[in-house]
PDB file of N, CA and C in Angstrom:
ATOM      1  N   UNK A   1      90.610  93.635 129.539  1.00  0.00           N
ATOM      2  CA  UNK A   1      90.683  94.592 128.455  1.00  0.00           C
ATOM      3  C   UNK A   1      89.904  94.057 127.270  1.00  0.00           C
ATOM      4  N   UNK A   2      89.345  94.506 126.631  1.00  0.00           N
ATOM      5  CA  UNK A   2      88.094  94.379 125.503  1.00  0.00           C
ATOM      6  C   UNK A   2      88.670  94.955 124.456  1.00  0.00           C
ATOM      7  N   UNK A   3      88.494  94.536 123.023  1.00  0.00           N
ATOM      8  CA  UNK A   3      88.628  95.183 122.038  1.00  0.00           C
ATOM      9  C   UNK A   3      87.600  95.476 121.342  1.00  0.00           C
ATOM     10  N   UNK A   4      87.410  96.900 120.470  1.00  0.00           N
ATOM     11  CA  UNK A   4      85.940  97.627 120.258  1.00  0.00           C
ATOM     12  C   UNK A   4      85.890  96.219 118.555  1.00  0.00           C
ATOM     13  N   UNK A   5      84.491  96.173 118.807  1.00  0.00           N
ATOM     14  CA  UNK A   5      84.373  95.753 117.330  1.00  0.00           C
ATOM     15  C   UNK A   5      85.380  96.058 116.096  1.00  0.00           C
ATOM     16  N   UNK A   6      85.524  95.670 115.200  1.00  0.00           N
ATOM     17  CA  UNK A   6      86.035  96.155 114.330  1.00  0.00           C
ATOM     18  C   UNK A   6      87.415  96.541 113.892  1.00  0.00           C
ATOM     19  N   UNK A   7      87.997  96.871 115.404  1.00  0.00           N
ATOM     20  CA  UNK A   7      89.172  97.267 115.479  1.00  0.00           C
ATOM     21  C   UNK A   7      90.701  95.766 115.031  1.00  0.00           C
ATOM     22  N   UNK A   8      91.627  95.786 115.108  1.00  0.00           N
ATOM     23  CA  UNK A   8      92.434  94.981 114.619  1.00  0.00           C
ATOM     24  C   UNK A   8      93.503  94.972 116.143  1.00  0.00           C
ATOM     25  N   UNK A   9      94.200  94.500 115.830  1.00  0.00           N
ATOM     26  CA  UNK A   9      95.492  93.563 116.650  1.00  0.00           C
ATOM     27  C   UNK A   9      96.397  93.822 116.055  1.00  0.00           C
ATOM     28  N   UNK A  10      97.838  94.724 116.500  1.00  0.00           N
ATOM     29  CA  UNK A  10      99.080  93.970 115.908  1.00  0.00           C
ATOM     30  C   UNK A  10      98.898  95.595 114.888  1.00  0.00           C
ATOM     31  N   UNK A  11     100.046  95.603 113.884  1.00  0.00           N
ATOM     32  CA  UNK A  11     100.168  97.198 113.527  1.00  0.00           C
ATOM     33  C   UNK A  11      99.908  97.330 112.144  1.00  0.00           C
ATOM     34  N   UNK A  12      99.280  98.029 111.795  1.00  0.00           N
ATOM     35  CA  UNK A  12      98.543  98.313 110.208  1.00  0.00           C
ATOM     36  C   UNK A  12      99.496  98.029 109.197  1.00  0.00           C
ATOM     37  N   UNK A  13      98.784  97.651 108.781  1.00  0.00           N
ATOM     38  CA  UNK A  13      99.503  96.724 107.238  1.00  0.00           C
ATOM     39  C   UNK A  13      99.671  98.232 105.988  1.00  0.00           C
ATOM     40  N   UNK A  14      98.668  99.122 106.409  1.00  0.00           N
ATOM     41  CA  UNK A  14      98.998 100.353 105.229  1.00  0.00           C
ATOM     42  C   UNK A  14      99.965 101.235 105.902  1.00  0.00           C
ATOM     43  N   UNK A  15     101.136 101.490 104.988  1.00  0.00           N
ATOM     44  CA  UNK A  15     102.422 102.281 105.132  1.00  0.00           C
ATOM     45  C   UNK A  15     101.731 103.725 104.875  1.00  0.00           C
ATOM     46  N   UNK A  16     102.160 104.776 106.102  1.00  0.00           N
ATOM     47  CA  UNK A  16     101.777 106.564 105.839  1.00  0.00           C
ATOM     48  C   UNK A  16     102.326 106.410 104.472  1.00  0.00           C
ATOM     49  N   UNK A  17     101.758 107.495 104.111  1.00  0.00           N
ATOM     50  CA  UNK A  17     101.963 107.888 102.519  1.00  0.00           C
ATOM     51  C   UNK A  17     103.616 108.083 102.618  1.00  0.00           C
ATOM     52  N   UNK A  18     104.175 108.973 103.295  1.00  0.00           N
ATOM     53  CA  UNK A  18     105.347 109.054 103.353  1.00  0.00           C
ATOM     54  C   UNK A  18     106.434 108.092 103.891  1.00  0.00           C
ATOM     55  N   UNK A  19     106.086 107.144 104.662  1.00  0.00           N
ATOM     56  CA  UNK A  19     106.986 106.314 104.883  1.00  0.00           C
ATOM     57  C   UNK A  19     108.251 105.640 103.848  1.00  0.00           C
ATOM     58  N   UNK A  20     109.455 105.896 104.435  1.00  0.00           N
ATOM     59  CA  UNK A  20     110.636 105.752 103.870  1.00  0.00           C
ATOM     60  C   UNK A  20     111.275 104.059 103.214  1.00  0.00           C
ATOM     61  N   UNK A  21     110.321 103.184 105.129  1.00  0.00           N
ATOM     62  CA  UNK A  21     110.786 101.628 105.018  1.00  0.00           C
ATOM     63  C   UNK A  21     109.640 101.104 105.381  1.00  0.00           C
ATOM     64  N   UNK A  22     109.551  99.872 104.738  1.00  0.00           N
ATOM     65  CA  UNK A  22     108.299  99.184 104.798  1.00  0.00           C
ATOM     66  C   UNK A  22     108.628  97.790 105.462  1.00  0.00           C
ATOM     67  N   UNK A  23     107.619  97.463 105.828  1.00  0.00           N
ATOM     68  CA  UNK A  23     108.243  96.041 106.476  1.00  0.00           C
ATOM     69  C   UNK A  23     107.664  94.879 105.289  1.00  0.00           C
ATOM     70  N   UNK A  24     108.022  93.669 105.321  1.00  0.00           N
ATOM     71  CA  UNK A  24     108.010  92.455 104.753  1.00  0.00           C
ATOM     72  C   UNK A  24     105.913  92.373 104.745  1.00  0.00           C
ATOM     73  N   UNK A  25     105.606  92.550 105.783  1.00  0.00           N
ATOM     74  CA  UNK A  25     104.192  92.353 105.865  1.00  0.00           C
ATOM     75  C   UNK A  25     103.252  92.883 105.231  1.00  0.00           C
ATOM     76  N   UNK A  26     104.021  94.648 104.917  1.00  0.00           N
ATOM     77  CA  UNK A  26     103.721  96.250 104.175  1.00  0.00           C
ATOM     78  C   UNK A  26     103.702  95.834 102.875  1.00  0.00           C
ATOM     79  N   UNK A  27     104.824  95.012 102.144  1.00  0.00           N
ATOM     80  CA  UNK A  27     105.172  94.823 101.401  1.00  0.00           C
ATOM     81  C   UNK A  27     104.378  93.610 100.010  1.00  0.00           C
ATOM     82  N   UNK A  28     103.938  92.420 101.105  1.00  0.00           N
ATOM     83  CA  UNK A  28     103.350  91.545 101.032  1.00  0.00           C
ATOM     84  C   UNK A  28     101.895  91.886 100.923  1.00  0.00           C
ATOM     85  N   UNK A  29     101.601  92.921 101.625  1.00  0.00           N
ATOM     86  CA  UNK A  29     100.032  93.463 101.330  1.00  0.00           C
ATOM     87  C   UNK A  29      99.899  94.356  99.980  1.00  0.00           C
ATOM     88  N   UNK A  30     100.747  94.930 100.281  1.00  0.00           N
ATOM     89  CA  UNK A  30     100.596  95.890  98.956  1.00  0.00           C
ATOM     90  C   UNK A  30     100.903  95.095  97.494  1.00  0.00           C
ATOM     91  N   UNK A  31     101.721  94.022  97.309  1.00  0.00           N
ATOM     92  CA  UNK A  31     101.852  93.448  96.283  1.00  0.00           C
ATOM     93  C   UNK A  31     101.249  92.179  96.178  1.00  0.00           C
ATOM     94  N   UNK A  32     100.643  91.858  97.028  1.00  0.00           N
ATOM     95  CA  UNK A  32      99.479  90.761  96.894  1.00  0.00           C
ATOM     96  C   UNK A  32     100.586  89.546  96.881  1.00  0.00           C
ATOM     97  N   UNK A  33     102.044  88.952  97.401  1.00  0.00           N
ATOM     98  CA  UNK A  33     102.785  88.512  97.356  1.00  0.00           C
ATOM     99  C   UNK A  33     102.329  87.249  98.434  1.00  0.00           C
ATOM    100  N   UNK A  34     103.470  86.649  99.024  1.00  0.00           N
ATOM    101  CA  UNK A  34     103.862  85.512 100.444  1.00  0.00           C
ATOM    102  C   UNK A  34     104.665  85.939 101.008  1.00  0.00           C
ATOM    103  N   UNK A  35     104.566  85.774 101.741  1.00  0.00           N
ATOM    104  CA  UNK A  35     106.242  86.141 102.314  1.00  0.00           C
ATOM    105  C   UNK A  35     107.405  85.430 101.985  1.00  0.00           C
ATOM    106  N   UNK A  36     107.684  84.656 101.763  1.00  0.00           N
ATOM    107  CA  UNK A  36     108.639  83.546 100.919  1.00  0.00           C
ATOM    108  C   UNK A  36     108.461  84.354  99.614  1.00  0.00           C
ATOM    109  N   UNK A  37     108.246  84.887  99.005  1.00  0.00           N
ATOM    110  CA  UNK A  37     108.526  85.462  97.235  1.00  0.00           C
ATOM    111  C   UNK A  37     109.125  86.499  98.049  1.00  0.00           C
ATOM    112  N   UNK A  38     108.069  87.598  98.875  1.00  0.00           N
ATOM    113  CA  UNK A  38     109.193  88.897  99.303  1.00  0.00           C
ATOM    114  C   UNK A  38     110.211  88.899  99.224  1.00  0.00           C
ATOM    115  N   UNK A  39     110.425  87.631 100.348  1.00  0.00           N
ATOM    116  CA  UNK A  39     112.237  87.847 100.764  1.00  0.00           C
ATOM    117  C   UNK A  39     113.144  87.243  99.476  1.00  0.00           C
ATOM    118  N   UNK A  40     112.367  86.476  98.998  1.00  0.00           N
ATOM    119  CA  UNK A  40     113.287  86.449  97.732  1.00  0.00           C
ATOM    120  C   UNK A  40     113.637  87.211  96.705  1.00  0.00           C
ATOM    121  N   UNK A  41     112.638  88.448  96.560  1.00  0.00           N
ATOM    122  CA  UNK A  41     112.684  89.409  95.693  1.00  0.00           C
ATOM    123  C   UNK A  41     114.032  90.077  96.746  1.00  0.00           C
ATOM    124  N   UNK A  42     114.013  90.358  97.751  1.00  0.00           N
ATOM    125  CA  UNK A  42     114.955  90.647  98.204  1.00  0.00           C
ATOM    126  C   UNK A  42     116.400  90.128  98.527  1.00  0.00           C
ATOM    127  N   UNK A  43     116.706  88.581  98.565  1.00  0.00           N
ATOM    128  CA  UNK A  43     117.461  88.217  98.657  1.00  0.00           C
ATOM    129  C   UNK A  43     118.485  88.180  96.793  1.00  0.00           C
ATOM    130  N   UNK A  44     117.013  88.072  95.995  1.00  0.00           N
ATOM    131  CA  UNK A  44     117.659  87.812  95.067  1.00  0.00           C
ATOM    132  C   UNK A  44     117.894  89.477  94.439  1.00  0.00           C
ATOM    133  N   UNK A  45     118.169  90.466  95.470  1.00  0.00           N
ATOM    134  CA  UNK A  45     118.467  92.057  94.962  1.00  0.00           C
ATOM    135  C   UNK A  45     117.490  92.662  94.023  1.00  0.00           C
ATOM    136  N   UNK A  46     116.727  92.569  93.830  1.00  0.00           N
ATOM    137  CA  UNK A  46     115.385  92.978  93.071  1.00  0.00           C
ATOM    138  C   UNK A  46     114.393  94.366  94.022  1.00  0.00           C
ATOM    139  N   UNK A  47     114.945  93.972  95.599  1.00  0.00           N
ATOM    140  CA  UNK A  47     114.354  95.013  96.580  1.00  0.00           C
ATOM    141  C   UNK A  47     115.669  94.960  97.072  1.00  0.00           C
ATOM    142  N   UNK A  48     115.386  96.445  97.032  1.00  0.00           N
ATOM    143  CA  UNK A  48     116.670  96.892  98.502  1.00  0.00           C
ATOM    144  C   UNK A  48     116.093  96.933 100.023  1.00  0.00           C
ATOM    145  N   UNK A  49     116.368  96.299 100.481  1.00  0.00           N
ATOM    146  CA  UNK A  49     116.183  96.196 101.777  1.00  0.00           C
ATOM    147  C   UNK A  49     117.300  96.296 102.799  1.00  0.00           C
ATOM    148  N   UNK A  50     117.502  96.227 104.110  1.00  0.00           N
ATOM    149  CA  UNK A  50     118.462  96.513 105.295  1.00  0.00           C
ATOM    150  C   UNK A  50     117.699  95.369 106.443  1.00  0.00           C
ATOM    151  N   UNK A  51     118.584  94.385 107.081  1.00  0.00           N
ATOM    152  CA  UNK A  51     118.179  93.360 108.249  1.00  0.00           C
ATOM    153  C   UNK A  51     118.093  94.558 109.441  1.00  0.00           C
ATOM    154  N   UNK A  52     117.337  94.950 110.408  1.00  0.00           N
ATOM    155  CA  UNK A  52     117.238  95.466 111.514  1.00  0.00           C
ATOM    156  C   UNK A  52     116.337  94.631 112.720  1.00  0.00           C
ATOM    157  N   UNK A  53     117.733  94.153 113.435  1.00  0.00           N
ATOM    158  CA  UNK A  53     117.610  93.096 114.165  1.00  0.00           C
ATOM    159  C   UNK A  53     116.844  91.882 113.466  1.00  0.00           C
ATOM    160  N   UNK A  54     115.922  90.986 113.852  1.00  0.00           N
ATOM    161  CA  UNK A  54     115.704  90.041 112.931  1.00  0.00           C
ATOM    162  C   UNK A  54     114.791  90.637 111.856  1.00  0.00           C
ATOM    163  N   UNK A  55     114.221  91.641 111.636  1.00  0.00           N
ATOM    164  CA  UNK A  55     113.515  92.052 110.728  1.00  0.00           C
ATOM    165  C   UNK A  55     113.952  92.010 109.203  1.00  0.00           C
ATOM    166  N   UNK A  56     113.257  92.658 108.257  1.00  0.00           N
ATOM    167  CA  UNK A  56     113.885  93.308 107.018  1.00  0.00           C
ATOM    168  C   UNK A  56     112.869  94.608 107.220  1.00  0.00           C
ATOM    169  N   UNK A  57     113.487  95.479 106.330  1.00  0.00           N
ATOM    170  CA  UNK A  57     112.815  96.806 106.010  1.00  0.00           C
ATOM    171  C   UNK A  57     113.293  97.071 104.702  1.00  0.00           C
ATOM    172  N   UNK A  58     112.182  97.437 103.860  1.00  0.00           N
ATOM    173  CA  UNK A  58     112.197  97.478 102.441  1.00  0.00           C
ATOM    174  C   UNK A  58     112.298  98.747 102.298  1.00  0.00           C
ATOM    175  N   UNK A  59     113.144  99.553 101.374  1.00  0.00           N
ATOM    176  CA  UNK A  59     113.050 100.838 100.837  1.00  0.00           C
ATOM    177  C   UNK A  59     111.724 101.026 100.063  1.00  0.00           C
ATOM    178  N   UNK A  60     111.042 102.093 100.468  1.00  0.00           N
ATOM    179  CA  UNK A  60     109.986 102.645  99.645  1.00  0.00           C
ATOM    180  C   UNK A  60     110.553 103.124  97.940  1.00  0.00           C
ATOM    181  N   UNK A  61     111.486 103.294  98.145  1.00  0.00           N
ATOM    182  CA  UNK A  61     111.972 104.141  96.688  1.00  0.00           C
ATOM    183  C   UNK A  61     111.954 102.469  95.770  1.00  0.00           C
ATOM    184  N   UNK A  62     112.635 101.841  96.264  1.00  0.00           N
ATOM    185  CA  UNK A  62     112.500 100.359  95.683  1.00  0.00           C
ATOM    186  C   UNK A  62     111.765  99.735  95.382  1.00  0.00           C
ATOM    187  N   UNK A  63     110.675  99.755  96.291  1.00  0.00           N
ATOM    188  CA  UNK A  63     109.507  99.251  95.846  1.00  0.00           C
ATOM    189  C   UNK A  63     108.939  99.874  94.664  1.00  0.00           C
ATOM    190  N   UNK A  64     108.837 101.083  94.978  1.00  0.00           N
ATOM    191  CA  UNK A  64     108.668 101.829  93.516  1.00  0.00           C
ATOM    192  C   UNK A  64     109.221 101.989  92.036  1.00  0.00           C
ATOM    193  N   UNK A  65     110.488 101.380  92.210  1.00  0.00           N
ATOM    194  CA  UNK A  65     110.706 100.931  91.075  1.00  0.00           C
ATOM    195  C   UNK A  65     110.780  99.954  90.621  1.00  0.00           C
ATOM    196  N   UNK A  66     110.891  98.794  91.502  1.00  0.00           N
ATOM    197  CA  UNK A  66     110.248  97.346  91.182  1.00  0.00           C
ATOM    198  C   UNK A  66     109.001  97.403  90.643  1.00  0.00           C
ATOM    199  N   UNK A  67     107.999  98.351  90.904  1.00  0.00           N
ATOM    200  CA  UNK A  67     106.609  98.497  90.389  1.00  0.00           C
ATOM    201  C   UNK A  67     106.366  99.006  88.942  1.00  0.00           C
ATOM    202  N   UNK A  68     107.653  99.815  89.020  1.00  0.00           N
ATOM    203  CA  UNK A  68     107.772 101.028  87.681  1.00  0.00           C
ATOM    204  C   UNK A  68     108.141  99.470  87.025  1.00  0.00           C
ATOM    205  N   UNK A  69     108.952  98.996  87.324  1.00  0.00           N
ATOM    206  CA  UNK A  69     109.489  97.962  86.223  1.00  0.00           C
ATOM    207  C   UNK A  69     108.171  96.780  85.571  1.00  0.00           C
ATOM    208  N   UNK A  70     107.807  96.179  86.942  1.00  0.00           N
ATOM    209  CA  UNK A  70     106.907  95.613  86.470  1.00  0.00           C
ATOM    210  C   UNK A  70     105.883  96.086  85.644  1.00  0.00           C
ATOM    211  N   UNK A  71     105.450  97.344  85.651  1.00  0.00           N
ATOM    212  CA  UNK A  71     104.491  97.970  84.998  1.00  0.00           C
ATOM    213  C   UNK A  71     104.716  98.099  83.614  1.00  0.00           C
ATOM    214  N   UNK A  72     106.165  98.342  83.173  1.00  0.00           N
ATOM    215  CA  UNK A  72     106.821  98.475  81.787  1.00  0.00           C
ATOM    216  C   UNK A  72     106.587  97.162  81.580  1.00  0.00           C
ATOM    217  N   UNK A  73     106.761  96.199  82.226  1.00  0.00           N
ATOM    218  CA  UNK A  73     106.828  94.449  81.315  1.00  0.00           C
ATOM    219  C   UNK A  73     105.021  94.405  81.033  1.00  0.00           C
ATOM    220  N   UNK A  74     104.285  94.542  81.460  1.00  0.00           N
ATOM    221  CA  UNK A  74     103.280  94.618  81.566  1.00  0.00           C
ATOM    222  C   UNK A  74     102.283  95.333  80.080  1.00  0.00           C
ATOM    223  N   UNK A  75     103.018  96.175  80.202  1.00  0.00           N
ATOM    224  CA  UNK A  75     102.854  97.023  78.944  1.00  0.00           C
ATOM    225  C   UNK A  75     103.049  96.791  77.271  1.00  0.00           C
ATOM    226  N   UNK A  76     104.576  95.892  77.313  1.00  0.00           N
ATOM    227  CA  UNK A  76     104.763  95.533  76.128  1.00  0.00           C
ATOM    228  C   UNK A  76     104.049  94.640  75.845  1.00  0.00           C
TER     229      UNK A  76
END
Protein backbone atom coordinates (compact mmCIF):
# COMPACT_ATOMS: atom_id res chain seq x y z
CA UNK A 1 0.00 0.00 0.00
CA UNK A 2 1.53 3.47 -1.04
CA UNK A 3 0.67 6.73 0.22
CA UNK A 4 -0.11 9.63 -2.49
CA UNK A 5 2.37 12.47 -1.95
CA UNK A 6 1.30 14.89 0.27
CA UNK A 7 -1.23 13.13 1.97
CA UNK A 8 -0.79 12.58 5.98
CA UNK A 9 -1.10 9.53 8.46
CA UNK A 10 -3.18 9.28 11.49
CA UNK A 11 -6.46 11.82 11.75
CA UNK A 12 -6.55 15.61 11.04
CA UNK A 13 -5.54 17.83 13.56
CA UNK A 14 -8.41 20.55 12.20
CA UNK A 15 -11.75 20.03 14.20
CA UNK A 16 -15.20 20.36 11.50
CA UNK A 17 -16.35 23.68 12.19
CA UNK A 18 -19.04 22.15 14.18
CA UNK A 19 -17.49 19.73 16.24
CA UNK A 20 -18.74 19.54 19.86
CA UNK A 21 -15.24 17.63 21.44
CA UNK A 22 -11.89 18.09 20.55
CA UNK A 23 -9.17 15.93 21.35
CA UNK A 24 -5.88 16.94 23.35
CA UNK A 25 -3.96 16.96 19.86
CA UNK A 26 -7.09 19.42 18.30
CA UNK A 27 -6.47 21.34 21.08
CA UNK A 28 -2.71 21.59 21.17
CA UNK A 29 -2.78 22.62 17.47
CA UNK A 30 -5.11 25.15 17.66
CA UNK A 31 -3.51 26.84 20.70
CA UNK A 32 -0.03 26.43 19.74
CA UNK A 33 0.32 24.63 23.32
CA UNK A 34 2.33 20.86 24.50
CA UNK A 35 0.57 18.54 25.55
CA UNK A 36 1.71 18.68 29.17
CA UNK A 37 0.20 22.53 29.47
CA UNK A 38 -3.19 21.05 27.78
CA UNK A 39 -3.79 18.61 30.27
CA UNK A 40 -2.99 20.90 32.79
CA UNK A 41 -5.23 23.55 31.66
CA UNK A 42 -7.48 20.77 32.13
CA UNK A 43 -6.59 19.18 35.14
CA UNK A 44 -6.23 22.42 36.70
CA UNK A 45 -10.33 23.09 35.50
CA UNK A 46 -9.58 25.92 33.19
CA UNK A 47 -10.96 23.30 30.23
CA UNK A 48 -13.78 21.19 30.64
CA UNK A 49 -13.03 18.12 29.44
CA UNK A 50 -14.51 14.22 29.98
CA UNK A 51 -11.71 10.93 30.16
CA UNK A 52 -13.18 8.53 27.32
CA UNK A 53 -11.37 5.48 27.79
CA UNK A 54 -7.74 6.61 28.00
CA UNK A 55 -8.37 9.68 26.04
CA UNK A 56 -9.54 13.30 27.05
CA UNK A 57 -12.05 15.21 24.94
CA UNK A 58 -12.23 18.87 25.34
CA UNK A 59 -15.53 20.77 25.09
CA UNK A 60 -15.59 23.10 22.15
CA UNK A 61 -17.78 25.60 24.13
CA UNK A 62 -14.70 25.68 26.60
CA UNK A 63 -12.28 26.17 24.57
CA UNK A 64 -14.06 29.08 23.52
CA UNK A 65 -14.20 30.63 26.43
CA UNK A 66 -10.85 29.98 27.63
CA UNK A 67 -10.06 31.98 24.37
CA UNK A 68 -12.76 34.67 25.12
CA UNK A 69 -10.88 34.97 28.41
CA UNK A 70 -7.58 35.03 27.25
CA UNK A 71 -8.42 37.55 24.70
CA UNK A 72 -9.90 40.00 27.49
CA UNK A 73 -6.37 39.68 29.46
CA UNK A 74 -4.80 40.48 26.37
CA UNK A 75 -6.62 43.52 25.83
CA UNK A 76 -6.17 45.35 29.03
Amino acid sequence: MSIAPGSRRGPSLTPPPDALALSVDQVCARLQLSRPSVVHLITSGRLFAIKVGRSWRISATSLDRLLGETAGEVER
